[in-house]
PDB file of N, CA and C in Angstrom:
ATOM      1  N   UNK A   1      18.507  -3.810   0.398  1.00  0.00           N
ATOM      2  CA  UNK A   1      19.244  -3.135  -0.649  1.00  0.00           C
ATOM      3  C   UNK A   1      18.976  -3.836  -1.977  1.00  0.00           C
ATOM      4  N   UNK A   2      18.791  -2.970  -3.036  1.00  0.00           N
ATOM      5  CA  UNK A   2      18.338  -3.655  -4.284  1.00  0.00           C
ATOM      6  C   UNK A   2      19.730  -3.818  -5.042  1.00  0.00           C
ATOM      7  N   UNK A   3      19.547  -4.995  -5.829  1.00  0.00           N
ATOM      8  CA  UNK A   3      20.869  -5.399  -7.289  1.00  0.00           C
ATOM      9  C   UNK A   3      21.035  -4.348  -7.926  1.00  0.00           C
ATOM     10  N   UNK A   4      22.271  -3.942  -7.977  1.00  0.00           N
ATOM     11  CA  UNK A   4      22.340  -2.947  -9.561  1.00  0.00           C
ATOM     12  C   UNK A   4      23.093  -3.777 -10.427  1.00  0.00           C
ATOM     13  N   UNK A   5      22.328  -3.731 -11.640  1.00  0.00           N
ATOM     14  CA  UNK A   5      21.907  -4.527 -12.392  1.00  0.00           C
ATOM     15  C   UNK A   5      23.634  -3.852 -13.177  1.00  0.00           C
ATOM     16  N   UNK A   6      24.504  -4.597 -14.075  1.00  0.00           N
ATOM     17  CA  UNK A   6      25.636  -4.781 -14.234  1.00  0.00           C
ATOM     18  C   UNK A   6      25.672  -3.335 -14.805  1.00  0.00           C
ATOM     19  N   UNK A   7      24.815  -2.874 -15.834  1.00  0.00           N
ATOM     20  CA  UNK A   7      25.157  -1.720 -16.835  1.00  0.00           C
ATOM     21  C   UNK A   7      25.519  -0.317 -15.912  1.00  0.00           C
ATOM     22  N   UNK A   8      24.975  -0.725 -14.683  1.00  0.00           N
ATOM     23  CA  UNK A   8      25.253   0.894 -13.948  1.00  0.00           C
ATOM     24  C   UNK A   8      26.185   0.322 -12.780  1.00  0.00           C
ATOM     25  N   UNK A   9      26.913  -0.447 -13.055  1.00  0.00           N
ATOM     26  CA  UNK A   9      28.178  -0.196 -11.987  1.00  0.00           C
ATOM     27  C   UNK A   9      29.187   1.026 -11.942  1.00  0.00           C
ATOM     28  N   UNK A  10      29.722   1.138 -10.967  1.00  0.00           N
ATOM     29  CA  UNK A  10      30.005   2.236 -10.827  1.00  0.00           C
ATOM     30  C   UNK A  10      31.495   1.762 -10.998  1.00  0.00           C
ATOM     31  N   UNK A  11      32.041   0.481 -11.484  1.00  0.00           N
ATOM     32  CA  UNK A  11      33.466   0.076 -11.510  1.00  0.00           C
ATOM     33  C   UNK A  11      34.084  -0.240 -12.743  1.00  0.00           C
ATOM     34  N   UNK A  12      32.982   0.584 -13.770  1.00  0.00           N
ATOM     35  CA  UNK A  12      33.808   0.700 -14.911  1.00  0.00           C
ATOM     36  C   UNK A  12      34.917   1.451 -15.319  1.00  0.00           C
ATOM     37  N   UNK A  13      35.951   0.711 -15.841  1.00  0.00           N
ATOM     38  CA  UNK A  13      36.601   0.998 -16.285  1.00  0.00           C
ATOM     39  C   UNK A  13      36.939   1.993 -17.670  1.00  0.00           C
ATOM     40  N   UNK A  14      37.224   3.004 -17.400  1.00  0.00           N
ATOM     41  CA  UNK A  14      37.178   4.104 -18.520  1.00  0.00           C
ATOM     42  C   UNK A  14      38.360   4.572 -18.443  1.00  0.00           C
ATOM     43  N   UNK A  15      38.848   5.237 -19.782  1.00  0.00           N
ATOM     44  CA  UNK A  15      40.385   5.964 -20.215  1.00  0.00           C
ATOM     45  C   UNK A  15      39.455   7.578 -19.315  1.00  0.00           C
ATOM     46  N   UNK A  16      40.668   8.337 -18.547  1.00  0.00           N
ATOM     47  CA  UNK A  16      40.298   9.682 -18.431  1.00  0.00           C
ATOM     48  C   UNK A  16      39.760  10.588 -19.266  1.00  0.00           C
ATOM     49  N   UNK A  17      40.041  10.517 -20.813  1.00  0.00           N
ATOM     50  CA  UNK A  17      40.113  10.694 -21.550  1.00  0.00           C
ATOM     51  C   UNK A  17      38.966  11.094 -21.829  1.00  0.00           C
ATOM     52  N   UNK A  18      38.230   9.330 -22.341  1.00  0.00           N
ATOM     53  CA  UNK A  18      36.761   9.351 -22.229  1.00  0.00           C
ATOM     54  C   UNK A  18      35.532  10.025 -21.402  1.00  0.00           C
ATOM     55  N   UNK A  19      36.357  10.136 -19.892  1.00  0.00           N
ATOM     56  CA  UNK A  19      35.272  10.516 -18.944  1.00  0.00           C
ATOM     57  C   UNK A  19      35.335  12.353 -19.175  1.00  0.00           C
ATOM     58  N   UNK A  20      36.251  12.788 -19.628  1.00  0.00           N
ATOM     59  CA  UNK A  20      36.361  13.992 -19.506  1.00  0.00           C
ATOM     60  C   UNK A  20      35.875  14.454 -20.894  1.00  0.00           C
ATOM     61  N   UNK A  21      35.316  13.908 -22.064  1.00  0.00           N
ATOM     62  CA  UNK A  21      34.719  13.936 -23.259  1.00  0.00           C
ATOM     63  C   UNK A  21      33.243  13.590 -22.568  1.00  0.00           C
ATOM     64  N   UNK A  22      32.984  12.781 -21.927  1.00  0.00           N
ATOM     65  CA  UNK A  22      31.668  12.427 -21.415  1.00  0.00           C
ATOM     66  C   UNK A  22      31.029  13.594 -20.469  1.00  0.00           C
ATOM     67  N   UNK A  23      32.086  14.088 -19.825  1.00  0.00           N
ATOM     68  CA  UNK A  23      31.436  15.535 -19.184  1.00  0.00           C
ATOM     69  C   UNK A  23      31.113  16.807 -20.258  1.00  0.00           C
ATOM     70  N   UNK A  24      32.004  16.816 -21.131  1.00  0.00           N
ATOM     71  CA  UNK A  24      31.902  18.025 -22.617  1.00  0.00           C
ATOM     72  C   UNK A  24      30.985  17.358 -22.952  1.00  0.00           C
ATOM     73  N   UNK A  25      30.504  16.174 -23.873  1.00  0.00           N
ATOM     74  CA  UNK A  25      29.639  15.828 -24.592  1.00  0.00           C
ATOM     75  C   UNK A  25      28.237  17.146 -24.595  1.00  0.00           C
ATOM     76  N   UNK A  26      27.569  16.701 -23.603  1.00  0.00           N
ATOM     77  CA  UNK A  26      26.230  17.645 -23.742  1.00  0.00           C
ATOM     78  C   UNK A  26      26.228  18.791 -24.167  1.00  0.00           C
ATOM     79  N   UNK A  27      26.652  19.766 -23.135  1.00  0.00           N
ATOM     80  CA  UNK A  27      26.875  20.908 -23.921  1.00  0.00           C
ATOM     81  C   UNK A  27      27.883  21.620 -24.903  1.00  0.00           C
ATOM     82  N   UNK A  28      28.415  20.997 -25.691  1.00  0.00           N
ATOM     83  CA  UNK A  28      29.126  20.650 -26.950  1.00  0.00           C
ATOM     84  C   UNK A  28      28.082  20.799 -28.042  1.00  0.00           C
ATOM     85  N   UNK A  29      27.032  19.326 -27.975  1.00  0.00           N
ATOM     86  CA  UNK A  29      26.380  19.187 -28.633  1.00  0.00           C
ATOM     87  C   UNK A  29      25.468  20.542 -29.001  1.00  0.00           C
ATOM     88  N   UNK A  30      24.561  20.846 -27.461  1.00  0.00           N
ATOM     89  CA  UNK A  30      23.540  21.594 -28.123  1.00  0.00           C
ATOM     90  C   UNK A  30      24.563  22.992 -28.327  1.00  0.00           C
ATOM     91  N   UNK A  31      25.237  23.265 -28.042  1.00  0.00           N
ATOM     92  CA  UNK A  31      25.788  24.515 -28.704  1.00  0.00           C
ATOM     93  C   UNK A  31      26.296  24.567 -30.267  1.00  0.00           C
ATOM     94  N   UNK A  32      26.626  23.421 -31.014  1.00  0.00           N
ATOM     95  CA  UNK A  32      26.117  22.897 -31.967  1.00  0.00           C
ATOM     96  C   UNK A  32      24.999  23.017 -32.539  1.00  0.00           C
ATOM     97  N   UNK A  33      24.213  22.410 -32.492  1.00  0.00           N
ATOM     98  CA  UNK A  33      22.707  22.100 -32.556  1.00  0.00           C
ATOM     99  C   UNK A  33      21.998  23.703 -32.582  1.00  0.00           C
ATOM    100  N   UNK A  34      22.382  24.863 -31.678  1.00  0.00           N
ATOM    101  CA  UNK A  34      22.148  26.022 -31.772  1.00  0.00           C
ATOM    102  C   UNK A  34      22.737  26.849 -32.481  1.00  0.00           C
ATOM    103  N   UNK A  35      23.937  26.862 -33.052  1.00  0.00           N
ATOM    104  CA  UNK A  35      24.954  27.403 -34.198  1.00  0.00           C
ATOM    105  C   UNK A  35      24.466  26.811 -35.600  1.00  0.00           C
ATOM    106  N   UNK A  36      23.950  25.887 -35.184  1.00  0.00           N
ATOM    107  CA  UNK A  36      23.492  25.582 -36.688  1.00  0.00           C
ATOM    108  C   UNK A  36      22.194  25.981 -37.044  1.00  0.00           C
ATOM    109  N   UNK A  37      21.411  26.033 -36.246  1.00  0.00           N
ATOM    110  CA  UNK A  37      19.926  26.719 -36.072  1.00  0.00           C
ATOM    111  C   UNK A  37      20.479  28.273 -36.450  1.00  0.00           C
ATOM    112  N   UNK A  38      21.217  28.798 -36.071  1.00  0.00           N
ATOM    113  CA  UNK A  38      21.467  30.019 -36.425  1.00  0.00           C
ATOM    114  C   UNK A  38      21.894  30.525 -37.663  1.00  0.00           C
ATOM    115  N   UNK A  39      22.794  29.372 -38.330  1.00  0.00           N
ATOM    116  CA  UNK A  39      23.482  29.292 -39.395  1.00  0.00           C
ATOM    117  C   UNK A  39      22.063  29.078 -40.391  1.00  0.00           C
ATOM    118  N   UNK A  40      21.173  28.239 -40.251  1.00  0.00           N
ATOM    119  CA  UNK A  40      20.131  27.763 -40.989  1.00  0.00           C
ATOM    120  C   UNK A  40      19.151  29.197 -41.329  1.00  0.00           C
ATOM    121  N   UNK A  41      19.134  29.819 -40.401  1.00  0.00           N
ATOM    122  CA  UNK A  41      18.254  31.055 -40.453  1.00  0.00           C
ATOM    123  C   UNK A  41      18.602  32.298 -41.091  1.00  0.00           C
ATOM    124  N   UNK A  42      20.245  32.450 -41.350  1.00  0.00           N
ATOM    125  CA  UNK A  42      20.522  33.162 -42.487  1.00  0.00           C
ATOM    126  C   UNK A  42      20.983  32.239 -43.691  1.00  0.00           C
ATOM    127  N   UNK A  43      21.424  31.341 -43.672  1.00  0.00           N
ATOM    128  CA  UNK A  43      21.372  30.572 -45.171  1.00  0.00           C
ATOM    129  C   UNK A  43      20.668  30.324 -46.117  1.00  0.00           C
ATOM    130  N   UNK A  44      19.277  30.408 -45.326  1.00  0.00           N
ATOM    131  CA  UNK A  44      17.875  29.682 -46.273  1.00  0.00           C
ATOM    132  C   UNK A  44      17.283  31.013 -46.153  1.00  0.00           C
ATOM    133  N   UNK A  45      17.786  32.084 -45.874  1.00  0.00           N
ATOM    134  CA  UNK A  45      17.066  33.503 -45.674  1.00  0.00           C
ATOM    135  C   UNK A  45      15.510  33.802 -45.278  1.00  0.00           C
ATOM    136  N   UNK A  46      15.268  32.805 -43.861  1.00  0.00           N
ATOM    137  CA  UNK A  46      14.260  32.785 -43.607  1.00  0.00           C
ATOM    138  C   UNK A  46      13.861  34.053 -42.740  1.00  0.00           C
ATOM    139  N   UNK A  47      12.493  34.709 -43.223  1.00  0.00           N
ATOM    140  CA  UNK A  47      12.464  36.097 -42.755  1.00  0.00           C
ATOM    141  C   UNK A  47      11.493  36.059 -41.613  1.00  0.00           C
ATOM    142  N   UNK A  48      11.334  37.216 -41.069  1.00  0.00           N
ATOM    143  CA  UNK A  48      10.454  37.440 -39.983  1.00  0.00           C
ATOM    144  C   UNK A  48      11.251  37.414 -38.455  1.00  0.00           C
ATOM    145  N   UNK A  49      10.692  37.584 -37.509  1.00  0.00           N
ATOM    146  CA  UNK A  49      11.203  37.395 -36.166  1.00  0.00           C
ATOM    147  C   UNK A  49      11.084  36.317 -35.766  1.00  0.00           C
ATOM    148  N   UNK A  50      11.704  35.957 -34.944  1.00  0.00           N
ATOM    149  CA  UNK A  50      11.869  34.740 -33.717  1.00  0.00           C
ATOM    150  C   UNK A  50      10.416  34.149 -33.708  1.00  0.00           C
ATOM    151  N   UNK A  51       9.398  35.044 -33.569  1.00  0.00           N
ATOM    152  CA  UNK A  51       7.916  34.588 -32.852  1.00  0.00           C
ATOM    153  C   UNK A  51       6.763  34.645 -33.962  1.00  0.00           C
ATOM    154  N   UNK A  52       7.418  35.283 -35.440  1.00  0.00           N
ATOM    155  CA  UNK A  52       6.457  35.796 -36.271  1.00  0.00           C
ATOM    156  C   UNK A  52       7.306  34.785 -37.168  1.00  0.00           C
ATOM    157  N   UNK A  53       7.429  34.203 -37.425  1.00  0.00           N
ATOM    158  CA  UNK A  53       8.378  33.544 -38.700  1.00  0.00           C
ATOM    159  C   UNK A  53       7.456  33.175 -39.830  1.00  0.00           C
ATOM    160  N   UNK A  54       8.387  33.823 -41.043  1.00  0.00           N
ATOM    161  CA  UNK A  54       7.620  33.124 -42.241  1.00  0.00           C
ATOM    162  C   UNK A  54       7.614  31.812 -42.892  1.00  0.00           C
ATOM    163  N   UNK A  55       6.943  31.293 -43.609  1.00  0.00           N
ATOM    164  CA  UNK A  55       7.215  29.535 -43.505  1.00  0.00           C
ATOM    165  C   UNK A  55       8.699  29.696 -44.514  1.00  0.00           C
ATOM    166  N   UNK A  56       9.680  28.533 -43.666  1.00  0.00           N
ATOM    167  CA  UNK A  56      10.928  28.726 -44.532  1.00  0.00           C
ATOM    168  C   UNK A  56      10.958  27.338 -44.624  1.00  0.00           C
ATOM    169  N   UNK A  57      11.455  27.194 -45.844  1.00  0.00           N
ATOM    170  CA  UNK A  57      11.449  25.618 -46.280  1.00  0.00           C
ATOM    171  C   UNK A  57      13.054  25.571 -46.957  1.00  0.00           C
ATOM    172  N   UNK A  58      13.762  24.344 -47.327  1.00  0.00           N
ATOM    173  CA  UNK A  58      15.096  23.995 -47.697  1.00  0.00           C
ATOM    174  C   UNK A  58      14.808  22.897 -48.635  1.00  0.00           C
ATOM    175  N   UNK A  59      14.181  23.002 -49.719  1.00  0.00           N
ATOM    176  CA  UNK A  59      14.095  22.119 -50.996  1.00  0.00           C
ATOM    177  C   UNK A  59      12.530  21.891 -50.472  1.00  0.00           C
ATOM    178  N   UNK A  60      12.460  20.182 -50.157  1.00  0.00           N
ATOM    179  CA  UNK A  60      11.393  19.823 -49.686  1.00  0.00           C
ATOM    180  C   UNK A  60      10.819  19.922 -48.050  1.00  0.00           C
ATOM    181  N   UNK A  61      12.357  20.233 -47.776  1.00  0.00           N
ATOM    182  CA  UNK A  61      11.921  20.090 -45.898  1.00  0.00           C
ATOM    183  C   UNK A  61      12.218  21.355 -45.383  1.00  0.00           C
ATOM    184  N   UNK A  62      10.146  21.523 -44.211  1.00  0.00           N
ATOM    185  CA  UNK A  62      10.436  22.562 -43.566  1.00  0.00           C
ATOM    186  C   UNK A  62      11.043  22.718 -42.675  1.00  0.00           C
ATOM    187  N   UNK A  63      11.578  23.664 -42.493  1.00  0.00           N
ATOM    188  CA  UNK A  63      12.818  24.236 -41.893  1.00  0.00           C
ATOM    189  C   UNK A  63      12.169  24.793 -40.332  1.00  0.00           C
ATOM    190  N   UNK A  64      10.762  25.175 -39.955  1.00  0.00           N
ATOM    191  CA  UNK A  64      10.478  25.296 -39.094  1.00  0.00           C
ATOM    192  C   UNK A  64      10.769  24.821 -37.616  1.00  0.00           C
ATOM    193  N   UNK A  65      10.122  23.345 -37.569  1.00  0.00           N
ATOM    194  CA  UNK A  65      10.386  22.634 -36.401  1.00  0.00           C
ATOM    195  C   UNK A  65      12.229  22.463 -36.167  1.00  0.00           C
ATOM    196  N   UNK A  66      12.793  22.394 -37.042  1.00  0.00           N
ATOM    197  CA  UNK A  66      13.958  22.563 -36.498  1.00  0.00           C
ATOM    198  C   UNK A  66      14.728  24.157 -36.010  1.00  0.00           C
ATOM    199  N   UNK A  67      14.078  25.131 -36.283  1.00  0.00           N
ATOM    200  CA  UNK A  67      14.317  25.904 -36.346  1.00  0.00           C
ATOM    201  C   UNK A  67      13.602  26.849 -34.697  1.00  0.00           C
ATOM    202  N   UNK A  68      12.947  26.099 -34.457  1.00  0.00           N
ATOM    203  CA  UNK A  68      12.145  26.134 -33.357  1.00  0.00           C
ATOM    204  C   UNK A  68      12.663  25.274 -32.244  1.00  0.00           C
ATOM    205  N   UNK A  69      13.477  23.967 -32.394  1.00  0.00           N
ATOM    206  CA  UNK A  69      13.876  23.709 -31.344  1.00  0.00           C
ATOM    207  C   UNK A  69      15.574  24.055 -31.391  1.00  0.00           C
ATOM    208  N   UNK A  70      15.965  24.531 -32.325  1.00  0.00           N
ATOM    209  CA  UNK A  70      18.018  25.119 -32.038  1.00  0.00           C
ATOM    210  C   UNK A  70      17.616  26.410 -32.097  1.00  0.00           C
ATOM    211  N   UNK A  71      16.498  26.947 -32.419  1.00  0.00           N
ATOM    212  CA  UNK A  71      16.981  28.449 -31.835  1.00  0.00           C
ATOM    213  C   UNK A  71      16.295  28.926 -30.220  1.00  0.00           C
ATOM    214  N   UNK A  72      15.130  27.997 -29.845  1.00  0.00           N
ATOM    215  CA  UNK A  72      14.460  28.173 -28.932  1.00  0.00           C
ATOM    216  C   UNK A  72      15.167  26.823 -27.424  1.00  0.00           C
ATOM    217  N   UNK A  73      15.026  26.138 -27.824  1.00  0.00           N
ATOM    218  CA  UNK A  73      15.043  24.688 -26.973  1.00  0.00           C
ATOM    219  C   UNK A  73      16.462  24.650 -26.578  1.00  0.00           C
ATOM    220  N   UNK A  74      17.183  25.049 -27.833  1.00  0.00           N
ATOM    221  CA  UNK A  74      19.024  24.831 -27.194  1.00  0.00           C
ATOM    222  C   UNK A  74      19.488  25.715 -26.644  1.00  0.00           C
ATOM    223  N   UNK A  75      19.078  27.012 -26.585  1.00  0.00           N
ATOM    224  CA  UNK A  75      19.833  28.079 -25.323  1.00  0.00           C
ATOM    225  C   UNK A  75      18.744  27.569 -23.969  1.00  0.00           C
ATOM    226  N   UNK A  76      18.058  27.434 -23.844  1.00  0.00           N
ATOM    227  CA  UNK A  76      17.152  26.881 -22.508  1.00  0.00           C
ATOM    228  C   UNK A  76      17.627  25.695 -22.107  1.00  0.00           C
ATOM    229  N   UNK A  77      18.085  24.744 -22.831  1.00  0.00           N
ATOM    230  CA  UNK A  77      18.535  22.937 -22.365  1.00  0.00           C
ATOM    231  C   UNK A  77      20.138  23.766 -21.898  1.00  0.00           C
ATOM    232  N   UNK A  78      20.861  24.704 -23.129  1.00  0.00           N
ATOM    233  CA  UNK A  78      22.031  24.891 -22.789  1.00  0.00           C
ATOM    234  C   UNK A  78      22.424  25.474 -21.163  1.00  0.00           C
ATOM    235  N   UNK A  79      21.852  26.302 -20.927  1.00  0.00           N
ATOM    236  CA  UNK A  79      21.565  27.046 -19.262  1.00  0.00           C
ATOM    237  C   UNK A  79      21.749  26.025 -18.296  1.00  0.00           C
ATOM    238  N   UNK A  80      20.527  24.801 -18.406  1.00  0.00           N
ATOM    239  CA  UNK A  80      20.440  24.095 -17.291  1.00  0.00           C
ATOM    240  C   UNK A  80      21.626  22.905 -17.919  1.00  0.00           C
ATOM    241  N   UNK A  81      22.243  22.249 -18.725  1.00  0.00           N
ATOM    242  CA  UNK A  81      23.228  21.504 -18.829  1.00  0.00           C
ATOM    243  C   UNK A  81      24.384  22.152 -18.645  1.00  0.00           C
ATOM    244  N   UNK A  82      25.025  23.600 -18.801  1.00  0.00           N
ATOM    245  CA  UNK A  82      26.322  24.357 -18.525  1.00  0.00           C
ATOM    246  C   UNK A  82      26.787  23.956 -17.086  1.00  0.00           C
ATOM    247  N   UNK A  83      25.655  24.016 -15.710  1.00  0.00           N
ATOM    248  CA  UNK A  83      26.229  23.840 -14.480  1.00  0.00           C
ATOM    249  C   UNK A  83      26.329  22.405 -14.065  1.00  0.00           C
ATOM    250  N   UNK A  84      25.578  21.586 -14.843  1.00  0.00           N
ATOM    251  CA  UNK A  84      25.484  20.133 -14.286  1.00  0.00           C
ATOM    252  C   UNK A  84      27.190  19.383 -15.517  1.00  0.00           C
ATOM    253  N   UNK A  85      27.419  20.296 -16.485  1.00  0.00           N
ATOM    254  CA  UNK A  85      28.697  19.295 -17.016  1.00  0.00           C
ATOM    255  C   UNK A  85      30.043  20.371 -16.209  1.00  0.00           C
ATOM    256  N   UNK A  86      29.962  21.673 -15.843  1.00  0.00           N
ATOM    257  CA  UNK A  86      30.853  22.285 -14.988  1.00  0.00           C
ATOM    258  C   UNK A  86      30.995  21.292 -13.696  1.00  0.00           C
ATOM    259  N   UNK A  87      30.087  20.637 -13.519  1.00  0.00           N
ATOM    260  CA  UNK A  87      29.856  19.742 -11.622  1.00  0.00           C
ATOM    261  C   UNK A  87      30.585  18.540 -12.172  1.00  0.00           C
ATOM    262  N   UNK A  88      30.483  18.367 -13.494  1.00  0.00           N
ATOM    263  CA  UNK A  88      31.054  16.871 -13.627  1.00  0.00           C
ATOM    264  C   UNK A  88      31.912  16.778 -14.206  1.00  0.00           C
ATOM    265  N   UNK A  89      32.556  18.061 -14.922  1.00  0.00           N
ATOM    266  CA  UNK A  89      34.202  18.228 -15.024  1.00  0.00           C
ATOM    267  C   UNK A  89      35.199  18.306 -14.117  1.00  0.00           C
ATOM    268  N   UNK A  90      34.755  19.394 -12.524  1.00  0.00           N
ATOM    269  CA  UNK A  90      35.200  19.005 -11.819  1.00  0.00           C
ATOM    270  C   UNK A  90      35.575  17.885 -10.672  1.00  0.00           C
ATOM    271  N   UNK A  91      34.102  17.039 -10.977  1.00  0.00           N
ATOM    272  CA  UNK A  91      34.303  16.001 -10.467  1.00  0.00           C
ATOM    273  C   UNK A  91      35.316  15.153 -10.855  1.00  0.00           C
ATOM    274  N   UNK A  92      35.378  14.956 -12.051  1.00  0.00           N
ATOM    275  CA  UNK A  92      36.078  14.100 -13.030  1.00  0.00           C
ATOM    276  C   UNK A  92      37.627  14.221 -13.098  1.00  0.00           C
ATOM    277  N   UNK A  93      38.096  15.896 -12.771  1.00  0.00           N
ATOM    278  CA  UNK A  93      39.486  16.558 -12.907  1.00  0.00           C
ATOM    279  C   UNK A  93      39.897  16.045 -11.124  1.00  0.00           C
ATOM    280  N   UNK A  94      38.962  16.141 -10.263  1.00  0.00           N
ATOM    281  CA  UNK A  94      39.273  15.988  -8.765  1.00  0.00           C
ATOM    282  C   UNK A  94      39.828  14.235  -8.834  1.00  0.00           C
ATOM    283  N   UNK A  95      38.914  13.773  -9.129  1.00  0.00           N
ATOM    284  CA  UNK A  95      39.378  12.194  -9.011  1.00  0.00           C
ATOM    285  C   UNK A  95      40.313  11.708 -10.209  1.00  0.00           C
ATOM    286  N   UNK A  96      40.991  12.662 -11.018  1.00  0.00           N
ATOM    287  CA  UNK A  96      41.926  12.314 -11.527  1.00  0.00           C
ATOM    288  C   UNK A  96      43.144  12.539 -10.843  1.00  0.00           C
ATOM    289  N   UNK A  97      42.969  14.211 -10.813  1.00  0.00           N
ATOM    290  CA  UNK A  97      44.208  14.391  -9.228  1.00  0.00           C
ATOM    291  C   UNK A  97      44.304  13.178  -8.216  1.00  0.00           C
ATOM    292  N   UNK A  98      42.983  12.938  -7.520  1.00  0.00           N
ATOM    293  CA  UNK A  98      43.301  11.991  -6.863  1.00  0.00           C
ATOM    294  C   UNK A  98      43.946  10.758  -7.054  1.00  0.00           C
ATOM    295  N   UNK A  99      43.629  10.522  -8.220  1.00  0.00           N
ATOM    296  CA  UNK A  99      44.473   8.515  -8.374  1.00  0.00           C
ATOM    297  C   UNK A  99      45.581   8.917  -9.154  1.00  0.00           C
ATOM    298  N   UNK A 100      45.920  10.126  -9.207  1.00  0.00           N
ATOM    299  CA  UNK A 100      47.387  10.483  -9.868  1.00  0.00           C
ATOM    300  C   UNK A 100      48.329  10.188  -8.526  1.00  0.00           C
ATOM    301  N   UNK A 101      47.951  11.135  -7.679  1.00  0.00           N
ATOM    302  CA  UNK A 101      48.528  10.943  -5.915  1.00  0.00           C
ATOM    303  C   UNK A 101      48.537  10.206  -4.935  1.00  0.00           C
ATOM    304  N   UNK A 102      47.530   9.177  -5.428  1.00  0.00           N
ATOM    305  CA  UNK A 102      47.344   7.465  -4.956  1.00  0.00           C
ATOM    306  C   UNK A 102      46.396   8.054  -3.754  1.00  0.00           C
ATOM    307  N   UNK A 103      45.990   8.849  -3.895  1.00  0.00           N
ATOM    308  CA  UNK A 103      44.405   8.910  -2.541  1.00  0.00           C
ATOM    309  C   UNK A 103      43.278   8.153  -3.255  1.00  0.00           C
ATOM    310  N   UNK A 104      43.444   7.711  -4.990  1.00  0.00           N
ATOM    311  CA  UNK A 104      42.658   6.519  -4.967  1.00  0.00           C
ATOM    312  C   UNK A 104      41.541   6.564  -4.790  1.00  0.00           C
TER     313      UNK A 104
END
């Protein structure tokens, strides 16, 4: 059996609080990250379609590559992170029940 090395013990101590912000975190973020990609694409009135886009720029910076990964990258990351932080909310809500009821 190999050392686990201190940072990944599994006997840290955390507020519920935290752990149940640590399950939201991810997909929080990129749904974020994709609202704003969306927000960016009518603000700076960048024209064209999804796949045809015209170069849209915001002063000095193009607006492209970001615009390419929150409107493209964050509904695709969002899909596969929705069921893995649903698995770890309930994980997180189960073992709170539990050490509420002393099953501990």
């Amino acid at each position: 059996m190999l050392p686990v090395p201190p940072t990944l013990e599994t006997n840290v101590a955390m507020s519920w609080t935290s752990r149940y912000t640590l399950a939201l975190l991810p997909p929080a973020v990129l749904f974020g990250v994709w609202r704003l990609g969306v927000y960016s694409l009518t603000h700076f009135h960048c024209e064209g379609s999804l796949k045809q886009q015209v170069h849209c720029a915001a002063a000095p910076f193009d607006l492209m590559p970001w615009l390419a990964a929150s409107l493209f990258w964050s509904p695709v990351l969002l899909v596969i992170v929705l069921p893995i932080a649903a698995f770890l909310l309930i994980d997180t809500a189960a073992r709170h029940i539990g050490s509420t009821r002393g099953a501990g």
